[in-house]
C-alpha atoms as a PDB file:
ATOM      1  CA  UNK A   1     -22.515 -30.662  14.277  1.00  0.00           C
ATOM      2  CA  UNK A   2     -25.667 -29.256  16.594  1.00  0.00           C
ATOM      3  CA  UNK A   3     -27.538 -26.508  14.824  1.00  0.00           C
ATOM      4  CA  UNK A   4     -25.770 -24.347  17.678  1.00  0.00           C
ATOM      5  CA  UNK A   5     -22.618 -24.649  16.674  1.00  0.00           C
ATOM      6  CA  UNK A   6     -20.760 -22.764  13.704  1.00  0.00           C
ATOM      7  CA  UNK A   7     -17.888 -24.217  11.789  1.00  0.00           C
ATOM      8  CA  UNK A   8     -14.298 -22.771  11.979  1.00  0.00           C
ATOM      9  CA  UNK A   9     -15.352 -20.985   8.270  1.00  0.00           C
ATOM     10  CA  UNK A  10     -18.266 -19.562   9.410  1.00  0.00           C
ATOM     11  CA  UNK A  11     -16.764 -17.798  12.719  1.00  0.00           C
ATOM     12  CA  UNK A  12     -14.030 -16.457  10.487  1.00  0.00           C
ATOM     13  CA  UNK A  13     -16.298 -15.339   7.918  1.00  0.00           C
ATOM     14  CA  UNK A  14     -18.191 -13.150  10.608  1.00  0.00           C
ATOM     15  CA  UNK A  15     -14.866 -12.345  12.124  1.00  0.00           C
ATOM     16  CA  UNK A  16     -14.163 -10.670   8.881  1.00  0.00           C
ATOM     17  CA  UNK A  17     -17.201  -9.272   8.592  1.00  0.00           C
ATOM     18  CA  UNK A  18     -17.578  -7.344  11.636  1.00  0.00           C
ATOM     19  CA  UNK A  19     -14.136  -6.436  10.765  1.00  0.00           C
ATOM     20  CA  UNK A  20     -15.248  -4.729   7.708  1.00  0.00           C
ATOM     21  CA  UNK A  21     -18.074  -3.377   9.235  1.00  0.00           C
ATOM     22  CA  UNK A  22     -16.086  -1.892  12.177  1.00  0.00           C
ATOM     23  CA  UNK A  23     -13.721   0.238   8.865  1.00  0.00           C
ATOM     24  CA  UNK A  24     -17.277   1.205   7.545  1.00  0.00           C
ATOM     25  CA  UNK A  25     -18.139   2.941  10.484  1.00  0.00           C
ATOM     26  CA  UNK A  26     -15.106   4.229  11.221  1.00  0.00           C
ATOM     27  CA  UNK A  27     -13.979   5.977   7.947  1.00  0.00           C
ATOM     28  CA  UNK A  28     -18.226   6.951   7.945  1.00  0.00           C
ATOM     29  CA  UNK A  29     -17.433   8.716  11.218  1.00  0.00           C
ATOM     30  CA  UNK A  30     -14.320  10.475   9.478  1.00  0.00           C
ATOM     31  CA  UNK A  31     -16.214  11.651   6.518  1.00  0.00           C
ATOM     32  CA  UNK A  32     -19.403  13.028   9.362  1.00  0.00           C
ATOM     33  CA  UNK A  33     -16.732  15.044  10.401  1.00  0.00           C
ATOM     34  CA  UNK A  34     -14.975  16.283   7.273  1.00  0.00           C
ATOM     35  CA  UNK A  35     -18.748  16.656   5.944  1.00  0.00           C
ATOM     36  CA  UNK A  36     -19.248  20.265   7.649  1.00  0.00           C
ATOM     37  CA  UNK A  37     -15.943  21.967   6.323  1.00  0.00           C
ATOM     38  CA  UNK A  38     -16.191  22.799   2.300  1.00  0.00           C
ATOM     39  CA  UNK A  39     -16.627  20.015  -0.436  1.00  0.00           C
ATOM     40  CA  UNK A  40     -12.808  19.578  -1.455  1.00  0.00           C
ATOM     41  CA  UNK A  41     -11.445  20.415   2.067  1.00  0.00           C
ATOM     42  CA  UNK A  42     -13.725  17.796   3.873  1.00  0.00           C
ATOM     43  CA  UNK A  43     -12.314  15.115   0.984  1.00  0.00           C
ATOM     44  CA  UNK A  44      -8.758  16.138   1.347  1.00  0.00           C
ATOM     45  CA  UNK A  45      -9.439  15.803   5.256  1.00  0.00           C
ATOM     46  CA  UNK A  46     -10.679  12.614   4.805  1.00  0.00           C
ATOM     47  CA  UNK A  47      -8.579  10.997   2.834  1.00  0.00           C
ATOM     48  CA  UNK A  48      -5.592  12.946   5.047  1.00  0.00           C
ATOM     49  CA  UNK A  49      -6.973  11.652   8.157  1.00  0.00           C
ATOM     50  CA  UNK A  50      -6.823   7.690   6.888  1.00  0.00           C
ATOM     51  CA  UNK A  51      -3.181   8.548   5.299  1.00  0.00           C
ATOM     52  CA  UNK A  52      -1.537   9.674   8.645  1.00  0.00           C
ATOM     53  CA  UNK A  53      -3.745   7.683  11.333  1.00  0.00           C
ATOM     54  CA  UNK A  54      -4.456   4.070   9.453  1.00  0.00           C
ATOM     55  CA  UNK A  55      -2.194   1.628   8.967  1.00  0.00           C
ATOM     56  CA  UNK A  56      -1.639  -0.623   6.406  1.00  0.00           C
ATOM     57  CA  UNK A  57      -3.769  -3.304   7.019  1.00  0.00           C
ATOM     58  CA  UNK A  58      -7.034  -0.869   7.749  1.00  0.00           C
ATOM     59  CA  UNK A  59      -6.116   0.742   4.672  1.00  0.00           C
ATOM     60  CA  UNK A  60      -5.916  -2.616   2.918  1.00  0.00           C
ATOM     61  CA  UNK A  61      -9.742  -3.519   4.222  1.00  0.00           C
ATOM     62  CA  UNK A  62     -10.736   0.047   3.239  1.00  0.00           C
ATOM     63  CA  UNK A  63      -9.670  -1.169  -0.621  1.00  0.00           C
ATOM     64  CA  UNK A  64     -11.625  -3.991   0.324  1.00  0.00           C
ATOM     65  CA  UNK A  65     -14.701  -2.468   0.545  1.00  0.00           C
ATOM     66  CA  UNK A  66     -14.273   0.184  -2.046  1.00  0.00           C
ATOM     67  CA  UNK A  67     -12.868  -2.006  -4.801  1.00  0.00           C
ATOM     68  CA  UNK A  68     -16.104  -3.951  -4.289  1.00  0.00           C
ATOM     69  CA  UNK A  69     -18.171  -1.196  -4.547  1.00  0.00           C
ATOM     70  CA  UNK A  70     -18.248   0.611  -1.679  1.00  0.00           C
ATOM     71  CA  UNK A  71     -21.113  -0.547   0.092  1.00  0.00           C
ATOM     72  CA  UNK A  72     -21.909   1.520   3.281  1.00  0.00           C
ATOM     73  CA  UNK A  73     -19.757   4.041   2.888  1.00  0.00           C
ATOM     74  CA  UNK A  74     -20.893   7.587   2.968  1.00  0.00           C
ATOM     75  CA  UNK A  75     -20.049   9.622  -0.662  1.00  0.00           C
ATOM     76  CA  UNK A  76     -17.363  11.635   0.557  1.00  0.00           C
ATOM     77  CA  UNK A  77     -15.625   9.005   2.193  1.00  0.00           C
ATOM     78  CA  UNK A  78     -15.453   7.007  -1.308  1.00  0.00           C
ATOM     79  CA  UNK A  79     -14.898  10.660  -3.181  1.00  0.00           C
ATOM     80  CA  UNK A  80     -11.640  10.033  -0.989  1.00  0.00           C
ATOM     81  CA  UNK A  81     -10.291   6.751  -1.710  1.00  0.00           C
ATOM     82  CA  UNK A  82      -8.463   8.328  -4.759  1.00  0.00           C
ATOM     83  CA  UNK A  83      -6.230   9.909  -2.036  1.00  0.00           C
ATOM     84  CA  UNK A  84      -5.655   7.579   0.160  1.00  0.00           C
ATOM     85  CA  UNK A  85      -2.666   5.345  -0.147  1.00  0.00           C
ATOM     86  CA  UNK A  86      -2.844   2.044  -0.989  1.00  0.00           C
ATOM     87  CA  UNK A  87      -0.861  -0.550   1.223  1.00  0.00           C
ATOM     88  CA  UNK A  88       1.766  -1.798  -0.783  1.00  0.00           C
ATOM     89  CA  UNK A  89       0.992  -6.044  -1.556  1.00  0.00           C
ATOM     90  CA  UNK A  90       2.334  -8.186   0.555  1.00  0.00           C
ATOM     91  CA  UNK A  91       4.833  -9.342  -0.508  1.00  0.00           C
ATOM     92  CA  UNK A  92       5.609 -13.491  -0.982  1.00  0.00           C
ATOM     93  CA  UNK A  93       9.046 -15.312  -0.377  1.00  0.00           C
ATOM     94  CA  UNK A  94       9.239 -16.187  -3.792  1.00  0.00           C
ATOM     95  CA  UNK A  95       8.880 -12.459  -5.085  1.00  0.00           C
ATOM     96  CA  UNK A  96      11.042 -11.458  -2.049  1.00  0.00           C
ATOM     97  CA  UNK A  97      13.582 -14.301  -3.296  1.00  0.00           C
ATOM     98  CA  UNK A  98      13.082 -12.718  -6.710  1.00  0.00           C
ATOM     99  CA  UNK A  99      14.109  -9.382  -6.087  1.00  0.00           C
ATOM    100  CA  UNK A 100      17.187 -10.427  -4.197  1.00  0.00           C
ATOM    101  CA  UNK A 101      19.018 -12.338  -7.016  1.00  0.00           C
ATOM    102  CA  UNK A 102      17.758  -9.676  -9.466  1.00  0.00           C
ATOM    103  CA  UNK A 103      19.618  -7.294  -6.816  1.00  0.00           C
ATOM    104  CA  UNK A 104      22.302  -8.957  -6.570  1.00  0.00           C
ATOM    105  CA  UNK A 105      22.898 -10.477 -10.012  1.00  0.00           C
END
């Protein structure tokens, strides 16, 4: 492999990445908003906003990125991840097998 080109792992790696930045900036460009209404309105507003307009999967990165720490995002935005719901997990076709014989049994 040249020096130019970038292994399957490393384009999905910065796939990901600039996935996770894009959630940064976005729930960054909630909280500027929610910033200039009082403290606990502009956290309820934030973490209201990501509840009704993001779905699962951008909430799921947003855990991402708080769970590890919360890098990038602005204060009130992570003051509001207590709000926010989390996705439910995935769930597998074992677990999904699972729950239908405990339903049914």
């Amino acid at each position: 492999m040249s020096h130019n080109e970038i292994s399957n792992d490393e384009a999905h790696e910065a796939h990901v990445a600039q996935g996770i930045a894009k959630i940064v900036r976005m729930a960054n460009q909630i909280g500027t908003f929610f910033e200039s209404k009082p403290h606990e309105e502009g956290v309820h507003g934030v973490a209201e906003h990501i509840n009704k307009f993001w779905e699962p999967r951008m909430r799921r990165h947003f855990f991402e990125v708080v769970d590890a720490g919360g890098e990038g995002l602005k204060p009130i935005v992570i003051e509001a991840a207590v709000q926010v719901r989390r996705p439910s997990a995935r769930v597998t076709a074992e677990q999904a097998a699972e729950a239908g014989a405990v339903a049914s049994g």
